[in-house]
C-alpha atoms as a PDB file:
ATOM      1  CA  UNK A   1     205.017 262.749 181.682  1.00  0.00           C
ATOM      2  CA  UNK A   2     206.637 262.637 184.519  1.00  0.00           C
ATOM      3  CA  UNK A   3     206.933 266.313 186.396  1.00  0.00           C
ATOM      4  CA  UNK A   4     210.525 268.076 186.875  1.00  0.00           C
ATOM      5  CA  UNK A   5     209.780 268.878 190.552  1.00  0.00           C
ATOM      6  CA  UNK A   6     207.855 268.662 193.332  1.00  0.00           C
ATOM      7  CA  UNK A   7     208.080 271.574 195.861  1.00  0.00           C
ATOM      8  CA  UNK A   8     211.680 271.286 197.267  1.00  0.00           C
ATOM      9  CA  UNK A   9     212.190 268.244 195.184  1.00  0.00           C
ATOM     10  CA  UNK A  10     214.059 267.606 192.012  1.00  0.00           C
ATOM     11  CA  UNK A  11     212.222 264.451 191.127  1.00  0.00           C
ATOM     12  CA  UNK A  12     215.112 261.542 189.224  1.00  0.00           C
ATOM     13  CA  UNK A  13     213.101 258.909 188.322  1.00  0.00           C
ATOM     14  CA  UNK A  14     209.587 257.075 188.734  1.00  0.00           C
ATOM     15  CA  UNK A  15     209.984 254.200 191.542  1.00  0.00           C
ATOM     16  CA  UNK A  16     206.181 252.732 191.012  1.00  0.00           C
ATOM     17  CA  UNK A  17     202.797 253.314 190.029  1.00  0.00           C
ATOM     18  CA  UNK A  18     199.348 252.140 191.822  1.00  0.00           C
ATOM     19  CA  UNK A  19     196.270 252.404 192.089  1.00  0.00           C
ATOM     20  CA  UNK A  20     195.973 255.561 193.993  1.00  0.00           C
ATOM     21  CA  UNK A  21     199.957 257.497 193.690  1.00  0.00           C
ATOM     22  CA  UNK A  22     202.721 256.992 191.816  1.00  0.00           C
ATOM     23  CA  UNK A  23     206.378 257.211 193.775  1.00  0.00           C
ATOM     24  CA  UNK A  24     209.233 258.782 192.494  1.00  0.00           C
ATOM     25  CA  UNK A  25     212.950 259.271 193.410  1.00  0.00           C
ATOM     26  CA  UNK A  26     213.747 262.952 194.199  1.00  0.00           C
ATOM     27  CA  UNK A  27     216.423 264.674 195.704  1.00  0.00           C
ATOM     28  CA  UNK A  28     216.357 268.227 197.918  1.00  0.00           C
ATOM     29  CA  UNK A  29     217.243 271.292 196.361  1.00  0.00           C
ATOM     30  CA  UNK A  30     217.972 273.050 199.635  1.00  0.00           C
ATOM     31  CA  UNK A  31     217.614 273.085 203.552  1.00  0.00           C
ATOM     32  CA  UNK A  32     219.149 271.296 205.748  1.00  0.00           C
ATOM     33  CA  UNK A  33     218.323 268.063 203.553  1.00  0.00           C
ATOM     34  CA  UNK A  34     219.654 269.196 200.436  1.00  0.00           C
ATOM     35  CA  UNK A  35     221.121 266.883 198.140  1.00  0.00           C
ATOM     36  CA  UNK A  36     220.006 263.303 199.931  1.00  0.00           C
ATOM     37  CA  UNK A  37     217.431 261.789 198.033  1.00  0.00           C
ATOM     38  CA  UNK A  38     213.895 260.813 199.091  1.00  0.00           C
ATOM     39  CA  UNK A  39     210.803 258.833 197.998  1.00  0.00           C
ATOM     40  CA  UNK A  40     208.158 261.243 197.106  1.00  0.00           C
ATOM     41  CA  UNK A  41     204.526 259.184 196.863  1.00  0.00           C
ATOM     42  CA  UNK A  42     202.231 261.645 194.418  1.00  0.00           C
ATOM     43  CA  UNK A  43     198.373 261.543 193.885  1.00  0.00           C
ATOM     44  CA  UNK A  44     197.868 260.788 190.782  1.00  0.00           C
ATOM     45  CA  UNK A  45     196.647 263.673 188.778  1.00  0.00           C
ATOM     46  CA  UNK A  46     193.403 262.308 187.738  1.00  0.00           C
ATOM     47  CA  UNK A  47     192.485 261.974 191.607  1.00  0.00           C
ATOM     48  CA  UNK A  48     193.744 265.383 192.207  1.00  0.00           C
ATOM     49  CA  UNK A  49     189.445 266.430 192.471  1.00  0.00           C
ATOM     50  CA  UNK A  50     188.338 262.882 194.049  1.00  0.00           C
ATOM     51  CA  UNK A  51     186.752 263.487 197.758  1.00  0.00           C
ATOM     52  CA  UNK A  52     187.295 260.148 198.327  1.00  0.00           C
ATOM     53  CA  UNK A  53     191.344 260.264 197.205  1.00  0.00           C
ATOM     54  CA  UNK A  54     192.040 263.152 198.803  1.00  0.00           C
ATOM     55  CA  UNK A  55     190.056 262.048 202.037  1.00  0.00           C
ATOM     56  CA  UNK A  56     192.387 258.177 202.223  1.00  0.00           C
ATOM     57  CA  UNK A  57     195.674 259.899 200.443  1.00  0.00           C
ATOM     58  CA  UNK A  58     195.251 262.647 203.891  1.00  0.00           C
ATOM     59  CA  UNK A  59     194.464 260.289 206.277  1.00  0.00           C
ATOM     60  CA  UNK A  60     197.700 258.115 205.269  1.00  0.00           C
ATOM     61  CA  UNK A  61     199.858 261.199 205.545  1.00  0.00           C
ATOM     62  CA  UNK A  62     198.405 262.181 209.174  1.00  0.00           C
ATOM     63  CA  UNK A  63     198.501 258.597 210.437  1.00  0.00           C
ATOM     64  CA  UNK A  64     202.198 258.378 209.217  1.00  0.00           C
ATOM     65  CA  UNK A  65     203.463 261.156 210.910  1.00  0.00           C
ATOM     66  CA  UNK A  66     202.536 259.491 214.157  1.00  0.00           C
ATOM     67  CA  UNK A  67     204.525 256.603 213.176  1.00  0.00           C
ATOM     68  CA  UNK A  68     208.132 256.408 214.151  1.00  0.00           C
ATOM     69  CA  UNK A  69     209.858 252.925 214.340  1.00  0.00           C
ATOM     70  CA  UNK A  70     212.971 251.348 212.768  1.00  0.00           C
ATOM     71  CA  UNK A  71     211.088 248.953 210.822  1.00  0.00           C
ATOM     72  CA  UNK A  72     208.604 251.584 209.538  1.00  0.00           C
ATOM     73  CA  UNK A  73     208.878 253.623 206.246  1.00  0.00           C
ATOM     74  CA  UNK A  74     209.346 256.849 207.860  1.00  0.00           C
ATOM     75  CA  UNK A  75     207.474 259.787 206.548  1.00  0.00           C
ATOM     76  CA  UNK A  76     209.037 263.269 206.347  1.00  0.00           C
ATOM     77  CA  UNK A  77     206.785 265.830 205.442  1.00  0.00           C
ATOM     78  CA  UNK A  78     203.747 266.281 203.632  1.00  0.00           C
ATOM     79  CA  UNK A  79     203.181 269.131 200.607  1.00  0.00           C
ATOM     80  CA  UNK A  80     201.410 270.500 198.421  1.00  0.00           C
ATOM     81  CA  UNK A  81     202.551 272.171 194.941  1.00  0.00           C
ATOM     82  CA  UNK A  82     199.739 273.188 193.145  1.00  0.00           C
ATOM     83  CA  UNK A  83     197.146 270.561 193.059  1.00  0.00           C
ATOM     84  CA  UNK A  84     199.445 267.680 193.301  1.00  0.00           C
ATOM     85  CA  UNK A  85     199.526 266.348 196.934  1.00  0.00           C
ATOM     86  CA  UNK A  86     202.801 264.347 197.754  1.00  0.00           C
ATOM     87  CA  UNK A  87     204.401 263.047 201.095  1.00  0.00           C
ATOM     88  CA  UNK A  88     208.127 263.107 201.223  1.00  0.00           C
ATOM     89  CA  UNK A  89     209.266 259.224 202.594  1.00  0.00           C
ATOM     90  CA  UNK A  90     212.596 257.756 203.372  1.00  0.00           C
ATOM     91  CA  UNK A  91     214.163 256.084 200.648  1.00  0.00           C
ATOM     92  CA  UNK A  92     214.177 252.408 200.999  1.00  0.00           C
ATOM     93  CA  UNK A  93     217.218 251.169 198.471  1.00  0.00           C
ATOM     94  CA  UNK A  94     216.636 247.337 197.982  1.00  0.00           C
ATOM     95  CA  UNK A  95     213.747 245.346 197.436  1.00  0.00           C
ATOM     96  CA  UNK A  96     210.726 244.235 198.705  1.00  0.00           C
ATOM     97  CA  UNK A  97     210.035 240.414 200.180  1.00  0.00           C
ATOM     98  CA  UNK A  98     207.984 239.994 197.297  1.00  0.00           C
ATOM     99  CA  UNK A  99     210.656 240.264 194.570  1.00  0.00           C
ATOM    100  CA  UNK A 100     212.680 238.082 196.754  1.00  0.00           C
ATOM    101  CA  UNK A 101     210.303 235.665 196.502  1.00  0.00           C
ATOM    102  CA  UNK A 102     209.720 235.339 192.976  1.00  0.00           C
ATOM    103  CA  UNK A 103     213.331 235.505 192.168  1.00  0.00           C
ATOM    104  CA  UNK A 104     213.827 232.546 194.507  1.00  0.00           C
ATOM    105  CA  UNK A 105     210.984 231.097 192.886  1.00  0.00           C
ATOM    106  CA  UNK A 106     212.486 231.483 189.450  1.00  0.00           C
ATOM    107  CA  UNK A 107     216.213 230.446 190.136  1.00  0.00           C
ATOM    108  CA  UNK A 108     214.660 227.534 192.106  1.00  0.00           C
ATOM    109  CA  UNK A 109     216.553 228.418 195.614  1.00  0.00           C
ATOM    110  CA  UNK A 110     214.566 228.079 198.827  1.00  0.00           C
ATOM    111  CA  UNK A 111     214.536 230.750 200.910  1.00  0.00           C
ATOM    112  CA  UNK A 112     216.859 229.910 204.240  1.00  0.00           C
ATOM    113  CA  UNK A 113     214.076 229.365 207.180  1.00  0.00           C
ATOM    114  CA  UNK A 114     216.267 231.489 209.601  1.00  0.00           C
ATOM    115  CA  UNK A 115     215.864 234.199 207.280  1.00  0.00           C
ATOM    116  CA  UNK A 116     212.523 233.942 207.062  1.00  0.00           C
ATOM    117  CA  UNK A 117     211.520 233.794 210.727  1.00  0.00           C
ATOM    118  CA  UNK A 118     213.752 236.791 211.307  1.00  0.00           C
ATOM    119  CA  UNK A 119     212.133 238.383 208.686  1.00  0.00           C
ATOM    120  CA  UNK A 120     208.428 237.506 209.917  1.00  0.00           C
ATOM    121  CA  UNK A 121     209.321 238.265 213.594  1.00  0.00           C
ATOM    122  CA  UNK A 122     210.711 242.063 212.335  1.00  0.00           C
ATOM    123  CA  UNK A 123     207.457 242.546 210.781  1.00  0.00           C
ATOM    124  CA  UNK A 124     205.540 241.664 213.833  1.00  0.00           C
ATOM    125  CA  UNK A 125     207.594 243.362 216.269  1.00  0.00           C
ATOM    126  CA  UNK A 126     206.527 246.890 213.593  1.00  0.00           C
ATOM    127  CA  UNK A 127     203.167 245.736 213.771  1.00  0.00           C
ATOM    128  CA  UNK A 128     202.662 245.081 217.364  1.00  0.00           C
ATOM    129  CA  UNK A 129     203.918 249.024 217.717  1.00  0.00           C
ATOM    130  CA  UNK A 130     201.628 249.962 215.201  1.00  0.00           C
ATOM    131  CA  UNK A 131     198.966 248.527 216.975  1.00  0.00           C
ATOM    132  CA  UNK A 132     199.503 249.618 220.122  1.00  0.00           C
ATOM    133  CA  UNK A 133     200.573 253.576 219.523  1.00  0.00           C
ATOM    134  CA  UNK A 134     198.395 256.062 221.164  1.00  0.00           C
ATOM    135  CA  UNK A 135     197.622 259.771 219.787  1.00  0.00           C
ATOM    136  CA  UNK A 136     198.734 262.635 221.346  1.00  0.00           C
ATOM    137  CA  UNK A 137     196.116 262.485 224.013  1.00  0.00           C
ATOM    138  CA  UNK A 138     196.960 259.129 225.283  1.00  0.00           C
ATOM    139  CA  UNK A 139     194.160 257.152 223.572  1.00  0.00           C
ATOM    140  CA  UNK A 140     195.274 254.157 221.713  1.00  0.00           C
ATOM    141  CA  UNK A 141     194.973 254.954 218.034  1.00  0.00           C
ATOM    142  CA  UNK A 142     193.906 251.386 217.236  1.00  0.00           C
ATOM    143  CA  UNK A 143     195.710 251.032 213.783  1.00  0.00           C
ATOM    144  CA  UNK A 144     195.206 248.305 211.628  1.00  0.00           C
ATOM    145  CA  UNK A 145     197.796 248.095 208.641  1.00  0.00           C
ATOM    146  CA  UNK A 146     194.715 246.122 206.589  1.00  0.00           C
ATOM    147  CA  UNK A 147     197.762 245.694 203.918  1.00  0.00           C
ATOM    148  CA  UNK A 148     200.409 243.834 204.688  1.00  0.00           C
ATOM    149  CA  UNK A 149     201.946 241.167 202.032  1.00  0.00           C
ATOM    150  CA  UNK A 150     205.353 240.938 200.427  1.00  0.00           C
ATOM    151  CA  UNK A 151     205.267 243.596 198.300  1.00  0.00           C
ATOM    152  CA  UNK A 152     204.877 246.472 201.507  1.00  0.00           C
ATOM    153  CA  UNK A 153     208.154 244.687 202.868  1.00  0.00           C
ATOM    154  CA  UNK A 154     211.085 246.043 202.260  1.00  0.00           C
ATOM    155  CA  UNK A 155     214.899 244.633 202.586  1.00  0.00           C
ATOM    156  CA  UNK A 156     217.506 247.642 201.869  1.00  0.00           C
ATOM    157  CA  UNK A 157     221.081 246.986 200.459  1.00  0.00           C
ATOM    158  CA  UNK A 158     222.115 247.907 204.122  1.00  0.00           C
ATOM    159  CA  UNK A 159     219.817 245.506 206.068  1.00  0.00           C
ATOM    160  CA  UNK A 160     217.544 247.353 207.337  1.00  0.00           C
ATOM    161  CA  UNK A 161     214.221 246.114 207.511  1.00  0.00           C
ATOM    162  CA  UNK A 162     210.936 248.263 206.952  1.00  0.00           C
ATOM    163  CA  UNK A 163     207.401 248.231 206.357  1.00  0.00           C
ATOM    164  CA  UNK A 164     205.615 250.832 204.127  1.00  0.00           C
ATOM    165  CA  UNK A 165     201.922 251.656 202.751  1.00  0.00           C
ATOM    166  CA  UNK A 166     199.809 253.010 205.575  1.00  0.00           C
ATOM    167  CA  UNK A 167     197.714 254.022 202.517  1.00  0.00           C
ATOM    168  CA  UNK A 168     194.372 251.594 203.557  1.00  0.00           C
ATOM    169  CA  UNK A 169     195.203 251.697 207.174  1.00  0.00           C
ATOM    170  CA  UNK A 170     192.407 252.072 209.651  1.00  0.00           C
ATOM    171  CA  UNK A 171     191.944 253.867 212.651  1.00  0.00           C
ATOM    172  CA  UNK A 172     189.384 251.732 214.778  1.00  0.00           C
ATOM    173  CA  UNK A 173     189.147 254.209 217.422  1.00  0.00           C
ATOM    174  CA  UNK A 174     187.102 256.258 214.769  1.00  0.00           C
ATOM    175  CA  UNK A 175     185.119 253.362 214.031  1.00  0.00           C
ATOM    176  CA  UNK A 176     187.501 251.795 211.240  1.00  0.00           C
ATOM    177  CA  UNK A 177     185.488 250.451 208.111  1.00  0.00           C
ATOM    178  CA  UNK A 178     183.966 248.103 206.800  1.00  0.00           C
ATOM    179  CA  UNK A 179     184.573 247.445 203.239  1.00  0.00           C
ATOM    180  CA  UNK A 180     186.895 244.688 201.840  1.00  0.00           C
ATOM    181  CA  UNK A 181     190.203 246.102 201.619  1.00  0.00           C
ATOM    182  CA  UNK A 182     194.168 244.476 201.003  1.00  0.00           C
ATOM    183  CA  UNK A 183     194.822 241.882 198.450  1.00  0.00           C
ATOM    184  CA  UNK A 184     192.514 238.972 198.446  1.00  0.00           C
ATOM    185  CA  UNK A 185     195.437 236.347 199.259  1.00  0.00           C
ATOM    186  CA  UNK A 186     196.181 238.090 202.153  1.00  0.00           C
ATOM    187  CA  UNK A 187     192.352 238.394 203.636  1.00  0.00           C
ATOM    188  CA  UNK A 188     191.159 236.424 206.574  1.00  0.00           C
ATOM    189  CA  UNK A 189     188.327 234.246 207.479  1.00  0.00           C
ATOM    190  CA  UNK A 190     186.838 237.851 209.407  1.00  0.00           C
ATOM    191  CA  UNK A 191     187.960 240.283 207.140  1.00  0.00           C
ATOM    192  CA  UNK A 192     186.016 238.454 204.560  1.00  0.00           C
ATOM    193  CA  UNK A 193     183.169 239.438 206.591  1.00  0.00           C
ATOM    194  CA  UNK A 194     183.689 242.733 207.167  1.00  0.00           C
ATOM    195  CA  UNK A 195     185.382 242.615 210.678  1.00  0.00           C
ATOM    196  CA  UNK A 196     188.593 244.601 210.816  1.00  0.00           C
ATOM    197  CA  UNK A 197     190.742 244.173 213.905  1.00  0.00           C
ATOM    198  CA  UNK A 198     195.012 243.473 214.729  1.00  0.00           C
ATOM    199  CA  UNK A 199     194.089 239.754 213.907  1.00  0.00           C
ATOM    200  CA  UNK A 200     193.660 240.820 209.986  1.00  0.00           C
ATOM    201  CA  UNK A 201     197.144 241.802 209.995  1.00  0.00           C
ATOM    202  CA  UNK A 202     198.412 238.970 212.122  1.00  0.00           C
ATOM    203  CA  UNK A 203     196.967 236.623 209.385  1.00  0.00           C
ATOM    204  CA  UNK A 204     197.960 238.307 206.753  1.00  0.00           C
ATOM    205  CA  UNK A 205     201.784 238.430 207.850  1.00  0.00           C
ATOM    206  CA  UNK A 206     201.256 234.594 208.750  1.00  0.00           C
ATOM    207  CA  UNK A 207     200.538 234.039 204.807  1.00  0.00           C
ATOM    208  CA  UNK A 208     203.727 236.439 203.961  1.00  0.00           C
ATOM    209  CA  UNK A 209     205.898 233.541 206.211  1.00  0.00           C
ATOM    210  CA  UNK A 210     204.392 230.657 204.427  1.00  0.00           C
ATOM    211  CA  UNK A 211     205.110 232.254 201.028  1.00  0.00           C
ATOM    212  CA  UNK A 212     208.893 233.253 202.561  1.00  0.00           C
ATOM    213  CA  UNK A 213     209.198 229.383 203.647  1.00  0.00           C
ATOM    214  CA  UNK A 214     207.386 227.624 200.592  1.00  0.00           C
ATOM    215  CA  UNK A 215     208.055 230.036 197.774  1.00  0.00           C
ATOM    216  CA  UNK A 216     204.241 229.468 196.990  1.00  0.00           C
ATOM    217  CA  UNK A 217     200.721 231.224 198.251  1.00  0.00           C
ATOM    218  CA  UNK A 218     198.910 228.809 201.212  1.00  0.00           C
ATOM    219  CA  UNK A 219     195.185 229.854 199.106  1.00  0.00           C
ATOM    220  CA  UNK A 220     194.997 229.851 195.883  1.00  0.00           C
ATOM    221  CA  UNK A 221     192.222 230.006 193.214  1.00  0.00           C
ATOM    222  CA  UNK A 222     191.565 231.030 189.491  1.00  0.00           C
ATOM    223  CA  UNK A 223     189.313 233.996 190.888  1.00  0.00           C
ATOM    224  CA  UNK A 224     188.829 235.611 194.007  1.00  0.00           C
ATOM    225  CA  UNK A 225     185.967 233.721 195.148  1.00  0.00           C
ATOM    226  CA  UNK A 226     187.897 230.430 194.741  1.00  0.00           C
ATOM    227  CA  UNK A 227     190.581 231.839 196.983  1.00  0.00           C
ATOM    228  CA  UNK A 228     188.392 233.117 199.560  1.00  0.00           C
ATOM    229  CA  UNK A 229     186.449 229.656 199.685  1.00  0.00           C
ATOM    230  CA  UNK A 230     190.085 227.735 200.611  1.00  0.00           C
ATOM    231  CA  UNK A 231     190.422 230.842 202.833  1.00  0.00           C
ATOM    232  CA  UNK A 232     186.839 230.354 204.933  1.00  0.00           C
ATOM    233  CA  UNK A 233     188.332 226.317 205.216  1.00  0.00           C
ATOM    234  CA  UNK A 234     191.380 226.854 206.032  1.00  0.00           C
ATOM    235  CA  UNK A 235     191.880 224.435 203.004  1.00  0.00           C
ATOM    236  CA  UNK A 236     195.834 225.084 202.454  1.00  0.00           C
ATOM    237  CA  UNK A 237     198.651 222.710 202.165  1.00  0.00           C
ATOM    238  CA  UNK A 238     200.496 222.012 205.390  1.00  0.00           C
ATOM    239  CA  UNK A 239     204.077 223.620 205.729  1.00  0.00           C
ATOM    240  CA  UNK A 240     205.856 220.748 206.373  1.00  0.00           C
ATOM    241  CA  UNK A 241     204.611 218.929 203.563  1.00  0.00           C
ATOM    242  CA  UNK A 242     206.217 221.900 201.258  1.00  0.00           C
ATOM    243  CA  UNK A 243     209.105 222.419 203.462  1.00  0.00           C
ATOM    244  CA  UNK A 244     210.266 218.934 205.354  1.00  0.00           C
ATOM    245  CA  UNK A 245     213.372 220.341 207.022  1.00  0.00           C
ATOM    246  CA  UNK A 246     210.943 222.905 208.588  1.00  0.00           C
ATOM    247  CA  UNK A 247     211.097 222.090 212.862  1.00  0.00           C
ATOM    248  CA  UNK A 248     207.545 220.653 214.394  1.00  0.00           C
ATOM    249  CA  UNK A 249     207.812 223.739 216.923  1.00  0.00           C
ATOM    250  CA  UNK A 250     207.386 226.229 214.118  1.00  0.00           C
ATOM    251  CA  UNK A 251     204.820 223.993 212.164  1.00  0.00           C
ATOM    252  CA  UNK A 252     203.000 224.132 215.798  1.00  0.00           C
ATOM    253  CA  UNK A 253     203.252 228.317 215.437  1.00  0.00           C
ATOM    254  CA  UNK A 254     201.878 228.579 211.955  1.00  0.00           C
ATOM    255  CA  UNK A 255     199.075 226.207 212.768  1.00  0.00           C
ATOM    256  CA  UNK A 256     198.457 228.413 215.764  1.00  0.00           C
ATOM    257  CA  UNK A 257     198.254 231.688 213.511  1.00  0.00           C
ATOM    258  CA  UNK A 258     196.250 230.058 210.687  1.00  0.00           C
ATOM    259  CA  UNK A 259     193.380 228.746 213.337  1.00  0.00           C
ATOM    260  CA  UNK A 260     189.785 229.764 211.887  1.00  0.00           C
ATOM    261  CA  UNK A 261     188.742 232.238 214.617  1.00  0.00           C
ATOM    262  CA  UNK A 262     190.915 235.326 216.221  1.00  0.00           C
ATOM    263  CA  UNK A 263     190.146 233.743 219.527  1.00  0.00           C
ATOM    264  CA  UNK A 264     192.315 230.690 218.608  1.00  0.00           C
ATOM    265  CA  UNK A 265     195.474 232.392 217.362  1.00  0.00           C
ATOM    266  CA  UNK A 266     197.821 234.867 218.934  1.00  0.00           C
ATOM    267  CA  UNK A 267     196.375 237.341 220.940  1.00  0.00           C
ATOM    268  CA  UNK A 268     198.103 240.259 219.519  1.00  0.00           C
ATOM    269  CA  UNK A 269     201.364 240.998 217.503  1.00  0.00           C
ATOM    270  CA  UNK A 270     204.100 240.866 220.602  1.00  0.00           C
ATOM    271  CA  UNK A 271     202.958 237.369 221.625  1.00  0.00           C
ATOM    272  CA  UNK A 272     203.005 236.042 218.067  1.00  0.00           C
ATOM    273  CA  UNK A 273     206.947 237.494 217.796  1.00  0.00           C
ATOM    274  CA  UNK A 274     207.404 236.271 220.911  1.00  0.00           C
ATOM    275  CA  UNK A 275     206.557 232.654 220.036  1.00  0.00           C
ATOM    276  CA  UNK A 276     209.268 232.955 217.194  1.00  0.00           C
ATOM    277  CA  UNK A 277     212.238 233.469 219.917  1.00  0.00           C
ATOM    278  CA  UNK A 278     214.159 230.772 219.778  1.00  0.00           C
ATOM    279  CA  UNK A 279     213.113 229.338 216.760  1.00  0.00           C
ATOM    280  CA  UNK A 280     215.857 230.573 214.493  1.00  0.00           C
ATOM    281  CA  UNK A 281     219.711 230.564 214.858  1.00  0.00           C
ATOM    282  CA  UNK A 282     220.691 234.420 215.400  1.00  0.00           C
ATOM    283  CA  UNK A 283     223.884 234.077 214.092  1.00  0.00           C
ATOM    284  CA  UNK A 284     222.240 233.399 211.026  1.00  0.00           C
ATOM    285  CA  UNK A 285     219.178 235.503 210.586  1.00  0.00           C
ATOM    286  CA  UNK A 286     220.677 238.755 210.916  1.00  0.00           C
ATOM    287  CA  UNK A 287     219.997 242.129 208.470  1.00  0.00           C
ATOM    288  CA  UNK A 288     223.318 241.913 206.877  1.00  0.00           C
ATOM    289  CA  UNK A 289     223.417 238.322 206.528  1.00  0.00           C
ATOM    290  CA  UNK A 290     219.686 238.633 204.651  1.00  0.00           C
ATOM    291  CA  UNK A 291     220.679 241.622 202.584  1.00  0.00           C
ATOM    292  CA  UNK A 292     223.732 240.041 201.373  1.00  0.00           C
ATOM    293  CA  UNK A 293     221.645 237.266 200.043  1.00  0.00           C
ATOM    294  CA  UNK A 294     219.167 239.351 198.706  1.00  0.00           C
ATOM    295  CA  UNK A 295     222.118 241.317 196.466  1.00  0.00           C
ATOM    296  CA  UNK A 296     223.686 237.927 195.233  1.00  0.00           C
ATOM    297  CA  UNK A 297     220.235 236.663 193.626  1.00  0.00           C
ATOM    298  CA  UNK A 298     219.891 239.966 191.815  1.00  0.00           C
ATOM    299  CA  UNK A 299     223.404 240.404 190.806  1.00  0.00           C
ATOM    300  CA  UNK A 300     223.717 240.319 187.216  1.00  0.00           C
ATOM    301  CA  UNK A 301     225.681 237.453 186.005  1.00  0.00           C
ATOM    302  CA  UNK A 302     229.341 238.633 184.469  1.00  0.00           C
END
């Protein structure tokens, strides 16, 4: 059952449910924010007494904080109301790049390429901040998203553009881990083994821009194993061969960024956005231009 309240919040509605939280809609009952609505991201109730839950669930909402950027879920304020544990988010209204996708998919409408380099070079222009943000001391933090994929994308009726779920994010300057984390799709050749760096998240957003431009996954497989095998050979259709009307230059960029070793790919998120420059038509990939599409192939049909 979902609760009446959280803290300040009158909680409207459940948003989604995971592994780890559930998100709900809720709305401020006073302060200086009452009455706008938020997202409010809650433990779920059966982790409430899990070490490790409580330990990742914290660790999200202190790395958050730090995070401020335009294209970056913005976190509020953190809370606790009994022994539920919540973090207070913006509210992204729109959907995420993986909706998009499938809804393209199922109406059989390719995405527009301009679209879908502006969205890719957005994402990398968040990450290369991410990356490169340093603690209150001056030390680079060393954050590694170790999650990014369509569904932590987010377009809002408004065009903004914004990436959420810090919630398996790693701090390397603490050491990081080493377990498997993210969605297997999404894992490259050296996360596979263990080695978290930037250039797990630079992969993984170079499989989110193949899906954007093909409508389908580059590795694929009945069971994980299968799709980390095509992952280890790079064994993936090429882009042009899904997508002919797709330019040799940007074919030449997504070979780059799918290259077996870190050493052979963009060096870090800035020169990977940077390589995009000039590679779509700005009057055409624009927020409001993408967000208008994005309303028109949900709109309900009169």
């Amino acid at each position: 059952m979902m609760p009446a309240r959280l803290g300040n919040y009158e909680l409207i509605g459940l948003l989604g449910k995971g592994g780890m939280a559930e998100v709900y809609r809720g709305r401020a009952r006073k302060g200086v924010h009452a009455g706008q609505e938020f997202a409010l991201k809650r433990l779920l109730p059966e982790l409430e007494k899990d070490p490790e839950a409580l330990t990742r669930f914290g660790s999200e909402a202190d790395l958050s904080r730090f995070l401020e950027h335009p294209n970056i879920v913005r976190v509020h304020e953190v809370g606790l109301d009994g022994d539920a544990y919540y973090m207070v988010m913006e509210l992204v209204e729109g959907r995420d790049v993986g909706q998009v996708i499938r809804r393209c998919r199922k109406k059989n409408v390719p995405w527009p390429i301009d679209f879908a380099v502006y969205l890719t070079q957005t994402l990398l222009e968040a990450l290369s901040y991410a990356h490169s943000l340093r603690g209150p001391t001056g030390k680079p933090l060393g954050i590694v998203h170790c999650d990014i994929g369509p569904s932590n994308f987010f377009v809002s009726r408004t065009g903004e553009l914004k990436l959420g779920d810090f919630g398996v994010a790693r701090l390397l300057m603490d050491g990081g881990a080493k377990e498997l984390m993210g969605k297997p799709y999404y894992l490259s050749p050296e996360a596979l083994e263990g080695h978290i760096s930037p250039a797990v998240d630079l992969w993984a957003a170079t499989v989110m821009f193949y899906e954007l431009l093909t409508l389908q996954r580059p590795f694929t497989g009945n069971f994980p194993d299968d799709v980390f095998e095509k992952i280890r050979r790079q064994q993936y259709t090429p882009v042009r061969e899904v997508r002919p009307d797709i330019s040799p230059e940007l074919e030449l960029v997504l070979e780059r960024a799918f290259a077996p070793t870190p050493e052979e790919r963009f060096a870090s998120a800035r020169e990977y956005a940077d390589a995009l420059t000039g590679l779509y038509d700005e009057r055409v990939g624009t927020p409001l231009a993408i967000s208008s599409v994005v309303r028109g192939l949900f709109a309900e049909p009169t």
